[in-house]
C-alpha atoms as a PDB file:
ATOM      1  CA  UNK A   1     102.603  71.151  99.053  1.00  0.00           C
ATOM      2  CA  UNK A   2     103.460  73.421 102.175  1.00  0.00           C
ATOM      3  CA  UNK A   3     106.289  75.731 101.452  1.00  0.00           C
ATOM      4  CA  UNK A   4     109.489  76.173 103.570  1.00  0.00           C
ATOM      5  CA  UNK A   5     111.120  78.937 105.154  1.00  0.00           C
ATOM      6  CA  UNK A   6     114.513  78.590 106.330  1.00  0.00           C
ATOM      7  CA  UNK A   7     115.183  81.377 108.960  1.00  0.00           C
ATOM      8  CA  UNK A   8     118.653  82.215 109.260  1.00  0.00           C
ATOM      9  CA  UNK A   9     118.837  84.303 112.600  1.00  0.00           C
ATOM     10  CA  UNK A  10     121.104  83.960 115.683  1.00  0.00           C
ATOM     11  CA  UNK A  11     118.824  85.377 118.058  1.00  0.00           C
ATOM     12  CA  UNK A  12     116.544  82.502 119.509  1.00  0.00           C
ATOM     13  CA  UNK A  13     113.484  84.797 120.192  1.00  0.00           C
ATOM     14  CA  UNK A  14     113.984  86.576 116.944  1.00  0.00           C
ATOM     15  CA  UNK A  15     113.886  83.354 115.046  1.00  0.00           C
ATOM     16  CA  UNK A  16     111.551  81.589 117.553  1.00  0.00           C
ATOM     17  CA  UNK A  17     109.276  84.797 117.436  1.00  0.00           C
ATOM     18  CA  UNK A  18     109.330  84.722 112.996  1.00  0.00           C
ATOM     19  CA  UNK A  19     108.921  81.007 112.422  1.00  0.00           C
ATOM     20  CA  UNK A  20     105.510  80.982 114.661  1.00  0.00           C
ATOM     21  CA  UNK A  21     104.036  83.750 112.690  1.00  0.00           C
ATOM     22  CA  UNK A  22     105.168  81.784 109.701  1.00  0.00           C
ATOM     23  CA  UNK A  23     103.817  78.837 110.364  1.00  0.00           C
ATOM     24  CA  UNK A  24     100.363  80.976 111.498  1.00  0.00           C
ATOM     25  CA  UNK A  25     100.986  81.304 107.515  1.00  0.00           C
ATOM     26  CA  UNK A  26     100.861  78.402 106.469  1.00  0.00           C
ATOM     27  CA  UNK A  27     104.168  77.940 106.012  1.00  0.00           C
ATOM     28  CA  UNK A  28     106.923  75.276 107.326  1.00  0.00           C
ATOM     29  CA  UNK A  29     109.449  77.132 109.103  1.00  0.00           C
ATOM     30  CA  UNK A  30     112.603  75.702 110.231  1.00  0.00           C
ATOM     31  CA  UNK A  31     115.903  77.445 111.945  1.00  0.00           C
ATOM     32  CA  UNK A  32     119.053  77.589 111.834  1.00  0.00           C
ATOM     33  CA  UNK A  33     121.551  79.666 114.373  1.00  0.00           C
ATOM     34  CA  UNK A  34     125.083  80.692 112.470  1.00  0.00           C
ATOM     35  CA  UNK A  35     126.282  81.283 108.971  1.00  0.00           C
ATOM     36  CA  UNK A  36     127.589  77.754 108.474  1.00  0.00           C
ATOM     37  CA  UNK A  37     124.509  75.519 109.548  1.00  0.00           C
ATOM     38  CA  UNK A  38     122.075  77.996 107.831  1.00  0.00           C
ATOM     39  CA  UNK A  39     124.008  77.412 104.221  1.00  0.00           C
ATOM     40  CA  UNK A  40     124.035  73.676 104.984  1.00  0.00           C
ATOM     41  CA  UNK A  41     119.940  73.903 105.137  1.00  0.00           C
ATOM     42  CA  UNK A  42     120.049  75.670 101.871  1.00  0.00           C
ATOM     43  CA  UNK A  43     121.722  73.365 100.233  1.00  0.00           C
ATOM     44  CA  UNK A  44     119.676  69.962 101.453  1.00  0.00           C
ATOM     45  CA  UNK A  45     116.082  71.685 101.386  1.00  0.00           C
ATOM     46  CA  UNK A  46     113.795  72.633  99.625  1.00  0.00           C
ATOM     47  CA  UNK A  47     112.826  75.793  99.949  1.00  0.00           C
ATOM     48  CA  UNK A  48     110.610  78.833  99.730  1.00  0.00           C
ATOM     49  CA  UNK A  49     112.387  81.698 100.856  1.00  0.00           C
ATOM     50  CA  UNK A  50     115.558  82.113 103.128  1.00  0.00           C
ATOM     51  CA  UNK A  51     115.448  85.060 106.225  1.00  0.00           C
ATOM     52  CA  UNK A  52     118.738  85.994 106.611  1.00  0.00           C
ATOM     53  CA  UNK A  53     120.205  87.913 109.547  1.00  0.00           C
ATOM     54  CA  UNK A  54     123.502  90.019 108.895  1.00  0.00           C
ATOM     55  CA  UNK A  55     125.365  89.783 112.164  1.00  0.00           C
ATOM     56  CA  UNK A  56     125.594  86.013 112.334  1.00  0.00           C
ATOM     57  CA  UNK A  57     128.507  83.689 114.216  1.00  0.00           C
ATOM     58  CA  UNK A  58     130.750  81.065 111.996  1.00  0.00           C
ATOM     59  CA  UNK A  59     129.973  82.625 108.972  1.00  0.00           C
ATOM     60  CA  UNK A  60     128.493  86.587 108.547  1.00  0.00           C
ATOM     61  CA  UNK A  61     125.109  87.005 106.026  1.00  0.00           C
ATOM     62  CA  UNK A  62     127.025  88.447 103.333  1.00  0.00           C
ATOM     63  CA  UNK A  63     129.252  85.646 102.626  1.00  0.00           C
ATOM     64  CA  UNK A  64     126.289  83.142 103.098  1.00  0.00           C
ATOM     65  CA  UNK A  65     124.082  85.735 100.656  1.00  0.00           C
ATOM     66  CA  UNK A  66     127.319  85.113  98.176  1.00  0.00           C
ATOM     67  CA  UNK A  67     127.499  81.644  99.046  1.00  0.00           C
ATOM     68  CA  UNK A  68     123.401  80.868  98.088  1.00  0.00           C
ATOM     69  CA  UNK A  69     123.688  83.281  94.924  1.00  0.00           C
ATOM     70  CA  UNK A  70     126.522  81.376  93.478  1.00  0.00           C
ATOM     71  CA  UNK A  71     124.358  78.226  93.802  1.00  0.00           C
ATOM     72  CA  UNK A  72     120.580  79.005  93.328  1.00  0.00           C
ATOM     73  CA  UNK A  73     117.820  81.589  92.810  1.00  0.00           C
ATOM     74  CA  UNK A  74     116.070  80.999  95.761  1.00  0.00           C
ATOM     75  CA  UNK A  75     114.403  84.440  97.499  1.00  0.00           C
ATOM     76  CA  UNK A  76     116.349  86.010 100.001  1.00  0.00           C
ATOM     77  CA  UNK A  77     115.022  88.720 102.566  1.00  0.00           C
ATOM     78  CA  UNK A  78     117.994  90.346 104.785  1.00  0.00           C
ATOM     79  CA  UNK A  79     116.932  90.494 108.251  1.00  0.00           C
ATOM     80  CA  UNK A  80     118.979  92.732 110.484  1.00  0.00           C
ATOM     81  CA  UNK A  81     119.547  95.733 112.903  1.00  0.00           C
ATOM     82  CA  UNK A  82     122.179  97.706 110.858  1.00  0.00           C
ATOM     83  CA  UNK A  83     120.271 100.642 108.856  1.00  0.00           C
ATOM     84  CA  UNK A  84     123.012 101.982 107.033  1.00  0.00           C
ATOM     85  CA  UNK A  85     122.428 102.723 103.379  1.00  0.00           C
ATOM     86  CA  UNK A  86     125.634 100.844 102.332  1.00  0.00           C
ATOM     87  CA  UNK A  87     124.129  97.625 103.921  1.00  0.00           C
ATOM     88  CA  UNK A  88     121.290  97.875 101.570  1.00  0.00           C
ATOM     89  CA  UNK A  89     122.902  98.674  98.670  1.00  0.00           C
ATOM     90  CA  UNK A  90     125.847  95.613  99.357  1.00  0.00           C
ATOM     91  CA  UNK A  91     122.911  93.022 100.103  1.00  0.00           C
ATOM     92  CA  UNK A  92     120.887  94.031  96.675  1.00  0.00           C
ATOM     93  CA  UNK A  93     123.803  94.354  94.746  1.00  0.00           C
ATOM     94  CA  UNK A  94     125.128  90.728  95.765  1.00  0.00           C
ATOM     95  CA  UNK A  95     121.120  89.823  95.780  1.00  0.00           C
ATOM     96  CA  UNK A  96     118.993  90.125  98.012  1.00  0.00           C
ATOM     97  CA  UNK A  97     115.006  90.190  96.705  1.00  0.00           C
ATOM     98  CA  UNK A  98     114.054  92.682  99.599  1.00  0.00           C
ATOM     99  CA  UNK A  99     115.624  94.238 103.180  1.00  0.00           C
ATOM    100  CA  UNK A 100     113.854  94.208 106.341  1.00  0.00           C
ATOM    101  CA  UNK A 101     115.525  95.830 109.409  1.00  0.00           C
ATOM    102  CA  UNK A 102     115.614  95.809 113.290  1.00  0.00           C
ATOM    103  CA  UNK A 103     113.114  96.732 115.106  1.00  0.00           C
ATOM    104  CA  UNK A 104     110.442  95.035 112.471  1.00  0.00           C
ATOM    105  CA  UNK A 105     106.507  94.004 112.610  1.00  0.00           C
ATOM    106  CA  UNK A 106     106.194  90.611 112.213  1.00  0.00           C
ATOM    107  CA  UNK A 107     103.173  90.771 109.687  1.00  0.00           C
ATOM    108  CA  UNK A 108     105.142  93.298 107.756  1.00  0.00           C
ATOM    109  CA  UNK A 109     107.987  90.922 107.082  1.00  0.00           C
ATOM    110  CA  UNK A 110     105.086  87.993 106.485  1.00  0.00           C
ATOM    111  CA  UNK A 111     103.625  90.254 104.110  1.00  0.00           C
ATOM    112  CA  UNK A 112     107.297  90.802 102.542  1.00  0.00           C
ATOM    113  CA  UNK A 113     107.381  87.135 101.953  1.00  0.00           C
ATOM    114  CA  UNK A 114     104.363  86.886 100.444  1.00  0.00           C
ATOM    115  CA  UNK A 115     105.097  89.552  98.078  1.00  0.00           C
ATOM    116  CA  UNK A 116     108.715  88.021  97.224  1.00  0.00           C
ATOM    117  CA  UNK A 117     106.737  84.895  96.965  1.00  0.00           C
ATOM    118  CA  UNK A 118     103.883  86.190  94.527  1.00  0.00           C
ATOM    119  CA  UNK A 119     107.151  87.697  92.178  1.00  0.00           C
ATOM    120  CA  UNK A 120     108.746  84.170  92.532  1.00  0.00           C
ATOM    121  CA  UNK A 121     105.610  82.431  91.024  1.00  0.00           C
ATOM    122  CA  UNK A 122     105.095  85.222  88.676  1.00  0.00           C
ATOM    123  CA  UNK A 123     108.395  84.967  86.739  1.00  0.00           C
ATOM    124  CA  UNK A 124     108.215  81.064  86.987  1.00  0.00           C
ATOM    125  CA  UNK A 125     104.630  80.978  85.260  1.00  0.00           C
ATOM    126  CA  UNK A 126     105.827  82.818  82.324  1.00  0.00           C
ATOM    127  CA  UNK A 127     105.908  81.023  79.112  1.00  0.00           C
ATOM    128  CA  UNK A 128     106.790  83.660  76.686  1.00  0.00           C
ATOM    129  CA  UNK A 129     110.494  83.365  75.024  1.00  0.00           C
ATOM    130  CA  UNK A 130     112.655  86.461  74.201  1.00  0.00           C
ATOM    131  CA  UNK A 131     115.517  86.162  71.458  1.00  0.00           C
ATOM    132  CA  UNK A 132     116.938  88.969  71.474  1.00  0.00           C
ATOM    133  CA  UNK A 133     120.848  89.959  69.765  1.00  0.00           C
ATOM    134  CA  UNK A 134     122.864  87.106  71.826  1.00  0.00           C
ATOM    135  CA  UNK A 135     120.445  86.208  74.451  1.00  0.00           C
ATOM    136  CA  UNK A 136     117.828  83.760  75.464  1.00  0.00           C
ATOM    137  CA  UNK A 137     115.211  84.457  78.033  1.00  0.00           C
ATOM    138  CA  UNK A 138     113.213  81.321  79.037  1.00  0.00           C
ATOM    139  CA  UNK A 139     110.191  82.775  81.358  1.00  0.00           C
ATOM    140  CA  UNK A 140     109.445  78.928  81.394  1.00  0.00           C
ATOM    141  CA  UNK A 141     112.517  77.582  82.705  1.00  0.00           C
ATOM    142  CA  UNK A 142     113.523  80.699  84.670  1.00  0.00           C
ATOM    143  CA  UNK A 143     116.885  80.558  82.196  1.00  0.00           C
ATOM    144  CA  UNK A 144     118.853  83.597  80.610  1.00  0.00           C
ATOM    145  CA  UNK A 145     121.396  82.399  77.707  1.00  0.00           C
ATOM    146  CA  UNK A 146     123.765  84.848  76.625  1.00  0.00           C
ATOM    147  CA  UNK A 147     124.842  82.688  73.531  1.00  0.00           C
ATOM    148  CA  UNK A 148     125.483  78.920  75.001  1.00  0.00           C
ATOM    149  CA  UNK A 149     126.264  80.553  78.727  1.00  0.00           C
ATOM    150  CA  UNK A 150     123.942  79.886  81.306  1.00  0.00           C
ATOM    151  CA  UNK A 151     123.640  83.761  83.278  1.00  0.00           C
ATOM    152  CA  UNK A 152     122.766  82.928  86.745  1.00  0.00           C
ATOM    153  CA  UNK A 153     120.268  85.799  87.849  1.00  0.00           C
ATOM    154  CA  UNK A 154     118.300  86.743  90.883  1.00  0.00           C
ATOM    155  CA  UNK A 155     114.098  86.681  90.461  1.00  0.00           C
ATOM    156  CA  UNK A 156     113.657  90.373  90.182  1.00  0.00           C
ATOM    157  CA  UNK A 157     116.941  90.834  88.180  1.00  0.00           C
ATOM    158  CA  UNK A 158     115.621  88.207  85.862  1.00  0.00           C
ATOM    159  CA  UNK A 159     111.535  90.143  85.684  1.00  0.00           C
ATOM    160  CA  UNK A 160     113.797  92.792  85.346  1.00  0.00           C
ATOM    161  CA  UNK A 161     115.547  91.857  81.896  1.00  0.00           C
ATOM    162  CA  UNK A 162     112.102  90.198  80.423  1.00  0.00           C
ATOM    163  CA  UNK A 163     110.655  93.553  80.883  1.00  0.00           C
ATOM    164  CA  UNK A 164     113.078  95.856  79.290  1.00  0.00           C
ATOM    165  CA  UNK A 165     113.871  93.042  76.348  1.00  0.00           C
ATOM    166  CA  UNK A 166     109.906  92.605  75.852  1.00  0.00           C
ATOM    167  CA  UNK A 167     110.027  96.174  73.964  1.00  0.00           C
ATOM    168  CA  UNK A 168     113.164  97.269  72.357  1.00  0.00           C
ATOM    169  CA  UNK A 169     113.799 100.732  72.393  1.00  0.00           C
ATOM    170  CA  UNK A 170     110.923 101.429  75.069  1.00  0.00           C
ATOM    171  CA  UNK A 171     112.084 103.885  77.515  1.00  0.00           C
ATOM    172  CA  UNK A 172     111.157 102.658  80.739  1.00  0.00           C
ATOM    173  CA  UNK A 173     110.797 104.979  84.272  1.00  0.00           C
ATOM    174  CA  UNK A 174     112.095 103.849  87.583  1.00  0.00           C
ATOM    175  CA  UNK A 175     108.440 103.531  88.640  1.00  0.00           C
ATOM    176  CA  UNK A 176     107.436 101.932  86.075  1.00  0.00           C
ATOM    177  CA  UNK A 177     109.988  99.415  86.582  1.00  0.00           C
ATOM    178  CA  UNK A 178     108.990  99.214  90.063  1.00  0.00           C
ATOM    179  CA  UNK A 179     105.666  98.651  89.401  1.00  0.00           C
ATOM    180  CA  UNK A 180     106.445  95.629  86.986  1.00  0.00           C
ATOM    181  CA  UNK A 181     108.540  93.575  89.135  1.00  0.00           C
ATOM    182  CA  UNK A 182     106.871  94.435  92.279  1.00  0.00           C
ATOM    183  CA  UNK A 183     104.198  94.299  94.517  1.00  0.00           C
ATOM    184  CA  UNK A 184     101.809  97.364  94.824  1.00  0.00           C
ATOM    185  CA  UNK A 185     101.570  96.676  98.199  1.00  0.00           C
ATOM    186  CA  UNK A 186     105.516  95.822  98.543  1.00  0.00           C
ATOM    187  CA  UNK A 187     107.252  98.734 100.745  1.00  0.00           C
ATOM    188  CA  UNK A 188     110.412  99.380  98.348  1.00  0.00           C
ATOM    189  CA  UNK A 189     113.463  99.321 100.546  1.00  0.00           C
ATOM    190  CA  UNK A 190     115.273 102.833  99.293  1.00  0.00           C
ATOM    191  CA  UNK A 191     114.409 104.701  95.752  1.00  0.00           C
ATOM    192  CA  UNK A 192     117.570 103.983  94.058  1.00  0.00           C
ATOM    193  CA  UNK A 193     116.407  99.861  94.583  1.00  0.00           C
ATOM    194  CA  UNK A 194     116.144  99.875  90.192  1.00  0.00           C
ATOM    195  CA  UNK A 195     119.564 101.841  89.406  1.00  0.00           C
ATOM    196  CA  UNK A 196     121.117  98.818  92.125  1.00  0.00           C
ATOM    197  CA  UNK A 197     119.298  95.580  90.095  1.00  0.00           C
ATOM    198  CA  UNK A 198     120.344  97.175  86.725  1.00  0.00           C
ATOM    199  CA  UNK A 199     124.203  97.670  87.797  1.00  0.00           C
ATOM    200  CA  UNK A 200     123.878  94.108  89.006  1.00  0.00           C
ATOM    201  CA  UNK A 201     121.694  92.698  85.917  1.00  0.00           C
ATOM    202  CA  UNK A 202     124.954  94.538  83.745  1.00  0.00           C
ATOM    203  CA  UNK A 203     127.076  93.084  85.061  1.00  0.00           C
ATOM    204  CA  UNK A 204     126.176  89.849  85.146  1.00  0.00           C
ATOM    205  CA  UNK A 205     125.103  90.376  81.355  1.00  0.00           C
ATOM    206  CA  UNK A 206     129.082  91.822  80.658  1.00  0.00           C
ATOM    207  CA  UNK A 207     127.227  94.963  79.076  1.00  0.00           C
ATOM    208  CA  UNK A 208     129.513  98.358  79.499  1.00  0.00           C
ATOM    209  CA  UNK A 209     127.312 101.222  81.072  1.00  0.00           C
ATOM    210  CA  UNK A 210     129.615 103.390  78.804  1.00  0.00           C
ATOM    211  CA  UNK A 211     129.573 101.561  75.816  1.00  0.00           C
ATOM    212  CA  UNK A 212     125.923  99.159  76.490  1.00  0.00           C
ATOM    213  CA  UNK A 213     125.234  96.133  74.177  1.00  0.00           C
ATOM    214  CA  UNK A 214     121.914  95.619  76.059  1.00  0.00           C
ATOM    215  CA  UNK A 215     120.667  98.619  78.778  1.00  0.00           C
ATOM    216  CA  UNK A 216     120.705 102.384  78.094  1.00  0.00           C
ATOM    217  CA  UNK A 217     120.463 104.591  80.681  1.00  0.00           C
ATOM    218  CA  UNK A 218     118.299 107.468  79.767  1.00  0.00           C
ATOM    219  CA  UNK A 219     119.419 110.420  81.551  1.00  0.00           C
ATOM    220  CA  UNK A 220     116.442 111.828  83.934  1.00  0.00           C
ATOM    221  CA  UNK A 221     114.200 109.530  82.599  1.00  0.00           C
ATOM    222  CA  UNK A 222     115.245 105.729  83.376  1.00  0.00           C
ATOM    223  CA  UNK A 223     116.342 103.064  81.232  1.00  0.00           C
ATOM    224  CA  UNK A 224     115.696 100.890  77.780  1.00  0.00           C
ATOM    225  CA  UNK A 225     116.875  97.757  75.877  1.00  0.00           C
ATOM    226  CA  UNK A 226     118.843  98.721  72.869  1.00  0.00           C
ATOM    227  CA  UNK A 227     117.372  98.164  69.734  1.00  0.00           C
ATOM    228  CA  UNK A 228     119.414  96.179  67.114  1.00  0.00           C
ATOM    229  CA  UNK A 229     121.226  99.280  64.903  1.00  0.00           C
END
């Protein structure tokens, strides 16, 4: 079955321009032009991946990013012309899978979805269950139960968790971590990308940095699962 790309962008050549080397993919593309149409396509299609642009009319990226994570898992790559740090940090913190800015290469950003894409099948193929203290991690059904509460969690935050849970008490790197939930070939979009996903992934979990039920940070080394004491 062809997979769809919804291609959130303002910016007819932009968008014109990414859904024809899309579709040189493989891929379906389709288009959408401001905040509030793009979040309507999201919520009646199917589909693979979302581009989103930042600096949209009706309805900015951010709020549609918060909008879509509220509601589903699907893959998200933040298209846009601002390079700021901050912007970064604020799209993977709300959840963003990667960040792709202004002036870009086409085949980069193809290659980006592929990559997103290969993580997205990746975590969905997994069969193995982790029980672990209060939680439940389904690789099969792409589900994390913290006792009978559903947590809603982003693809790489949820890789992320079945990594660290798989071995209690493992210390884990940053590039280590990297390496597990992504792509050699993936261009990582600043080097504090892990410390961002794990303050996300904690909070979502309701586990105090200070005082963690679940993930230690190891100082100048990276992080673990707690063990049971």
């Amino acid at each position: 079955m062809m997979k769809t790309i919804l291609i959130i962008e303002d910016d007819h050549h932009i968008a014109d321009l990414v859904k024809l080397y899309c579709e040189k993919e493989g891929f379906r593309a389709i288009t959408a032009y401001d905040g509030e149409e793009g979040l309507e396509l999201t919520r009646k299609t199917s589909l693979a991946c979302v581009i989103l642009d930042l600096m949209l009319p009706k309805k900015d990226g951010m709020e549609v990013l918060k909008e879509i994570r509220t509601e589903q898992d699907t893959p998200v790559i933040i298209l846009t012309a601002k390079e700021e740090e901050i912007e970064k940090i604020l799209g993977l913190e709300i959840g963003a899978d990667d960040y792709v800015t202004k002036p870009f290469s086409p085949k980069e950003l193809i290659a980006r979805i592929k990559a997103v894409l290969r993580r997205t099948n990746r975590a969905v193929k997994t069969q193995d269950t982790i029980s672990i203290k209060n939680l439940l991690i389904n690789g099969s059904k792409f589900e994390v139960k913290k006792g009978s509460k559903v947590i809603e969690l982003s693809v790489l935050e949820f890789k992320l968790l079945q990594v660290l849970a798989s071995s209690p008490g493992r210390v884990f790197t940053r590039e280590q971590l990297m390496a597990s939930i992504y792509d050699s070939g993936s261009k990582l979009v600043f080097d504090r990308t892990i410390d961002v996903h794990i303050k996300n992934l904690r909070k979502k979990l309701g586990d105090d940095p200070k005082k963690p039920d679940y993930i230690e940070s190891i100082f100048g080394m990276g992080y673990k699962f707690k063990e049971d004491e």
